[in-house]
Protein backbone atom coordinates (compact mmCIF):
# COMPACT_ATOMS: atom_id res chain seq x y z
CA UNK A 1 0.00 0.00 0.00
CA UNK A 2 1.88 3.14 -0.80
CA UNK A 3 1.07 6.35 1.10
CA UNK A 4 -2.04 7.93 -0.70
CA UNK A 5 -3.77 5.11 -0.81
CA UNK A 6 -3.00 4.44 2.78
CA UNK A 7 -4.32 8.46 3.74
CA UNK A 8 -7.31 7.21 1.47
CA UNK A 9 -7.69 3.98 3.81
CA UNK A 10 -7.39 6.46 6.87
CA UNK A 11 -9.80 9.02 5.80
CA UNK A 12 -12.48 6.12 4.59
CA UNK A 13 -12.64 4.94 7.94
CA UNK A 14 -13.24 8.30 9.75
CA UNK A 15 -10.18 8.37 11.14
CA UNK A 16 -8.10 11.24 10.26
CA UNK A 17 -8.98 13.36 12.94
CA UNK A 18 -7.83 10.84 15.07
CA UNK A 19 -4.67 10.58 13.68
CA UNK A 20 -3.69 14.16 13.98
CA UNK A 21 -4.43 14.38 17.14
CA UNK A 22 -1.60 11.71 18.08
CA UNK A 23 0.79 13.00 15.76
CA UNK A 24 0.04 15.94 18.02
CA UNK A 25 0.63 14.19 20.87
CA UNK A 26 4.35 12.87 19.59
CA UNK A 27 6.92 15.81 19.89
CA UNK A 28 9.15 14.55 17.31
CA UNK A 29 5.77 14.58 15.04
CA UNK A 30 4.73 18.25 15.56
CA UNK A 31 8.35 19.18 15.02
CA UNK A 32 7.73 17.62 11.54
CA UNK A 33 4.41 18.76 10.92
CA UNK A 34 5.87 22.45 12.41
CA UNK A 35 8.52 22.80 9.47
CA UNK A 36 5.19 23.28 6.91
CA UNK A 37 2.15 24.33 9.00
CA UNK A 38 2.08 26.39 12.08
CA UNK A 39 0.60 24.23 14.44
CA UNK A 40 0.64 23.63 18.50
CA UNK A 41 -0.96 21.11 20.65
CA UNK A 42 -4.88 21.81 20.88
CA UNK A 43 -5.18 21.11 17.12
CA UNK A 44 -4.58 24.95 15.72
CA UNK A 45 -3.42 24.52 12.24
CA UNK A 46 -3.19 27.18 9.79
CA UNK A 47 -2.13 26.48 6.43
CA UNK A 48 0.82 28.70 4.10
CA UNK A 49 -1.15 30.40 1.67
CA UNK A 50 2.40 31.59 0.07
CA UNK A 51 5.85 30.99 0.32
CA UNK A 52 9.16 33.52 -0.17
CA UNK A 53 11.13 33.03 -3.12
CA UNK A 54 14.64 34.50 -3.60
CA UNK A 55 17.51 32.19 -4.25
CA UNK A 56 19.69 33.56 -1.70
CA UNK A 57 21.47 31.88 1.06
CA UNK A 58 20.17 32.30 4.57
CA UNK A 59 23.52 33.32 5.72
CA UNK A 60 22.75 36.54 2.97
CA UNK A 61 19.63 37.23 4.79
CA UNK A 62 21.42 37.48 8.28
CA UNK A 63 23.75 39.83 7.21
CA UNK A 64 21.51 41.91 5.34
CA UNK A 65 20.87 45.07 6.98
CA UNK A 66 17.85 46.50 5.03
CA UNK A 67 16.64 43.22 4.06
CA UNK A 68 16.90 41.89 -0.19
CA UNK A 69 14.42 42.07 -3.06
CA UNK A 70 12.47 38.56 -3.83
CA UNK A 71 8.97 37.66 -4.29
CA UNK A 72 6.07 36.52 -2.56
CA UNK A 73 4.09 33.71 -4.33
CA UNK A 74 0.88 33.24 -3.65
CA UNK A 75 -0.96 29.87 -3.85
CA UNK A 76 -2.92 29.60 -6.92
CA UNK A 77 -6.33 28.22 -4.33
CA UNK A 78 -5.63 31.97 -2.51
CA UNK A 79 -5.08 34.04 -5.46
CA UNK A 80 -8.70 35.67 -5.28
CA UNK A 81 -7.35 36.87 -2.35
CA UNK A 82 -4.85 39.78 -4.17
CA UNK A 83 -7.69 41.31 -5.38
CA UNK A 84 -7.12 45.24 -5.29
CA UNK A 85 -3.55 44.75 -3.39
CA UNK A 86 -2.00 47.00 -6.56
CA UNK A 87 -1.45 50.39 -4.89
CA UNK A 88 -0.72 50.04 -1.65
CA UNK A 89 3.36 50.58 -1.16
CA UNK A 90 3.96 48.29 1.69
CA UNK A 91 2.45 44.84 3.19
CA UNK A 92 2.35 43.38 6.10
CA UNK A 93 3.82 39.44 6.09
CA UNK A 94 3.05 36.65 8.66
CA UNK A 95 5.23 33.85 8.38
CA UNK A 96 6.21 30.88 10.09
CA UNK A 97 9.43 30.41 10.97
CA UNK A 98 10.28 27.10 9.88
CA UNK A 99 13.69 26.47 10.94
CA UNK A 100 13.51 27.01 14.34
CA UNK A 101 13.85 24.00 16.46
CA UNK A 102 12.66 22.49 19.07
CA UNK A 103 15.65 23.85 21.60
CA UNK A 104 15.05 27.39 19.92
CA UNK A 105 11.48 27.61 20.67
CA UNK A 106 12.16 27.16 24.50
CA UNK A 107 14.17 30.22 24.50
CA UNK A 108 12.86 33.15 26.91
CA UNK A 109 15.28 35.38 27.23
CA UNK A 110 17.80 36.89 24.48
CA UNK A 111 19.78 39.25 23.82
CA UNK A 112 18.08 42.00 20.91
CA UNK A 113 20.89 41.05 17.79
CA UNK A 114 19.49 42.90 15.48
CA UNK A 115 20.86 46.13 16.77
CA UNK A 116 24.28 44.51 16.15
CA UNK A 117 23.65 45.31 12.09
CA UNK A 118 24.11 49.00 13.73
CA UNK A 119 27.25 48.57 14.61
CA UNK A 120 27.24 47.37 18.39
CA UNK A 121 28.50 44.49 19.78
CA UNK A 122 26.70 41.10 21.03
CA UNK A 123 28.30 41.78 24.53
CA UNK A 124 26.86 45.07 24.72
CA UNK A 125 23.08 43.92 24.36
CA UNK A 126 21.35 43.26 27.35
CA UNK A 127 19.63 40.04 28.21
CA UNK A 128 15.50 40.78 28.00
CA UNK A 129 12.60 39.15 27.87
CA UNK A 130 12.13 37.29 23.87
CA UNK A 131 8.57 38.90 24.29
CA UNK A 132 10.53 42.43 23.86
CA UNK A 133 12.08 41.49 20.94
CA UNK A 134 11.98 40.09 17.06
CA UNK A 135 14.26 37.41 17.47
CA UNK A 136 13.26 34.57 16.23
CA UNK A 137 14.11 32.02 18.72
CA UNK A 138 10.43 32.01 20.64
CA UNK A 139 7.78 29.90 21.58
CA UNK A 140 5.75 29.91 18.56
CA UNK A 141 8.26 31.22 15.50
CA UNK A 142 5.69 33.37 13.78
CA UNK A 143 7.36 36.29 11.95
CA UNK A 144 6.30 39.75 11.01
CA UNK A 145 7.79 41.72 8.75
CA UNK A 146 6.55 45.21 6.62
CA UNK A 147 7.91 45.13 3.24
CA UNK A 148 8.02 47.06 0.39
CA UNK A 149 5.34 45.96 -2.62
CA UNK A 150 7.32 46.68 -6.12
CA UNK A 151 5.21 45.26 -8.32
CA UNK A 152 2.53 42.94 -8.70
CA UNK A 153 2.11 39.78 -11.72
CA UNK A 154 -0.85 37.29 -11.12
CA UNK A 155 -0.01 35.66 -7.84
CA UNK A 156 3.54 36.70 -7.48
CA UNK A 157 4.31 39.90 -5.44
CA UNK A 158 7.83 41.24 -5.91
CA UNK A 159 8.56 42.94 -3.10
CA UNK A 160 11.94 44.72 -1.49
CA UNK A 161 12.73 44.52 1.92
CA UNK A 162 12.60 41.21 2.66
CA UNK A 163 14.24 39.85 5.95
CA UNK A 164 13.05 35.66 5.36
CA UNK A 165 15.10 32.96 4.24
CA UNK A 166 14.32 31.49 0.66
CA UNK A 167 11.59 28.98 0.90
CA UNK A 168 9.64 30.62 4.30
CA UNK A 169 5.99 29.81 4.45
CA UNK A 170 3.90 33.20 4.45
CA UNK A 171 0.59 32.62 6.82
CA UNK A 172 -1.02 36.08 5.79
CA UNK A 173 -0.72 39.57 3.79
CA UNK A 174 -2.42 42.41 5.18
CA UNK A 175 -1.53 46.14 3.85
CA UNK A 176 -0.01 48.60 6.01
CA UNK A 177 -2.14 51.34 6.01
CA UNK A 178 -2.24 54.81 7.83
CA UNK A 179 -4.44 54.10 10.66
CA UNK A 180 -1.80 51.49 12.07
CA UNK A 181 1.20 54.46 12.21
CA UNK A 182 2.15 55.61 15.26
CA UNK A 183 3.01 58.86 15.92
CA UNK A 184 6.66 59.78 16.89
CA UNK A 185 5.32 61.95 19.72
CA UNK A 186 3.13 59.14 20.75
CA UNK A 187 6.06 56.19 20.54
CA UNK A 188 7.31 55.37 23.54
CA UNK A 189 10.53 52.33 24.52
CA UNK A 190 12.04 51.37 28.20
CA UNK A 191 15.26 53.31 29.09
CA UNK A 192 17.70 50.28 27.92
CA UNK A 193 16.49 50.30 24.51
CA UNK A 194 16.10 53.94 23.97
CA UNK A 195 19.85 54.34 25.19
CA UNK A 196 20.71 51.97 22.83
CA UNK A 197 18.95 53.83 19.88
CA UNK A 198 20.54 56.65 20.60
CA UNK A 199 24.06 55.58 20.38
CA UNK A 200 23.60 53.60 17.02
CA UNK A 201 22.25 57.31 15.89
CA UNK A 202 18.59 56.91 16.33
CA UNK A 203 16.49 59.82 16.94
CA UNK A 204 15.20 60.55 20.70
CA UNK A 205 12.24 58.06 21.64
């Protein structure tokens, strides 16, 4: 029996549910099933309506600074979905972060690295809370990033900005639109990350 008839077997006799739930239930399973789906253990499952494509190393990524040009493609099942995107400059991505492991996800506390693309060194970072920052060592590796929208063909987005390796799942597009700016009089960061800013040249927060 080779494997689709044996999901076919599985699904004919109602149980698939029951299934994933034990799959759940085995860690080295939901590491598996975490590389392509963002998932956890009460059965949340949401599935990659995209994925990043820009033939670049991940070692590129890390070192880039203001992030590379690539493109977004979009599932052809959730291409409806672009409909009316042209025009807006800059999007909103939610991916999963699917080469974090299982060690990396129990990380709390880090230090904030990307200020080291500023110039300043690991050892001068302090140790905070993951919660406080966008590293991507956490619990549940969901990234966010805004990028830039270029231009649009079909279901492909090329974009600039990007900051995820080649081959990341995208969970979600949403445009970044006025109403979710925040003021600069208005924006407000604890002491150790405003001292920080200011010594890598960053306006007064």
């Amino acid at each position: 029996m080779d494997l689709g008839e044996l999901i076919r077997e599985i699904k004919g006799r109602g149980l698939l549910n029951s299934l994933i739930m034990e799959l759940l239930k085995d860690e080295d399973a939901t590491d598996e099933l975490s590389k392509y789906f963002a998932i956890n253990n009460s059965g949340l499952l949401l599935k990659p309506i995209g994925i990043v494509r820009h033939g670049l190393s991940d070692d590129t990524i890390r070192a880039s600074g203001m992030g590379v040009d690539g493109i977004i493609e979009v599932f052809e099942e959730f291409a409806d979905g672009l409909r009316s995107i042209d025009g807006f400059s800059h999007l909103i991505l939610i991916s999963l972060l699917n080469k974090v492991t299982r060690e990396q996800r129990r990380v709390l506390v880090v230090r904030p690295r990307r200020l080291v693309k500023f110039g300043l060194n690991l050892d001068e970072l302090p140790e905070v809370g993951v919660f406080t920052t966008d590293s991507p060592h956490r619990p549940n590796p969901i990234g966010i990033s805004i990028i830039r929208l270029v231009d649009r063909n079909g279901r492909f987005l090329r974009v600039s900005g990007l900051d995820l390796f080649d081959g990341t799942p995208i969970l979600d597009i949403k445009p970044y639109t006025p109403d979710r700016s925040i003021g600069i009089d208005n924006l407000k960061t604890p002491e150790w990350y405003s001292t920080l800013w200011s010594r890598i040249g960053g306006g007064v927060i």
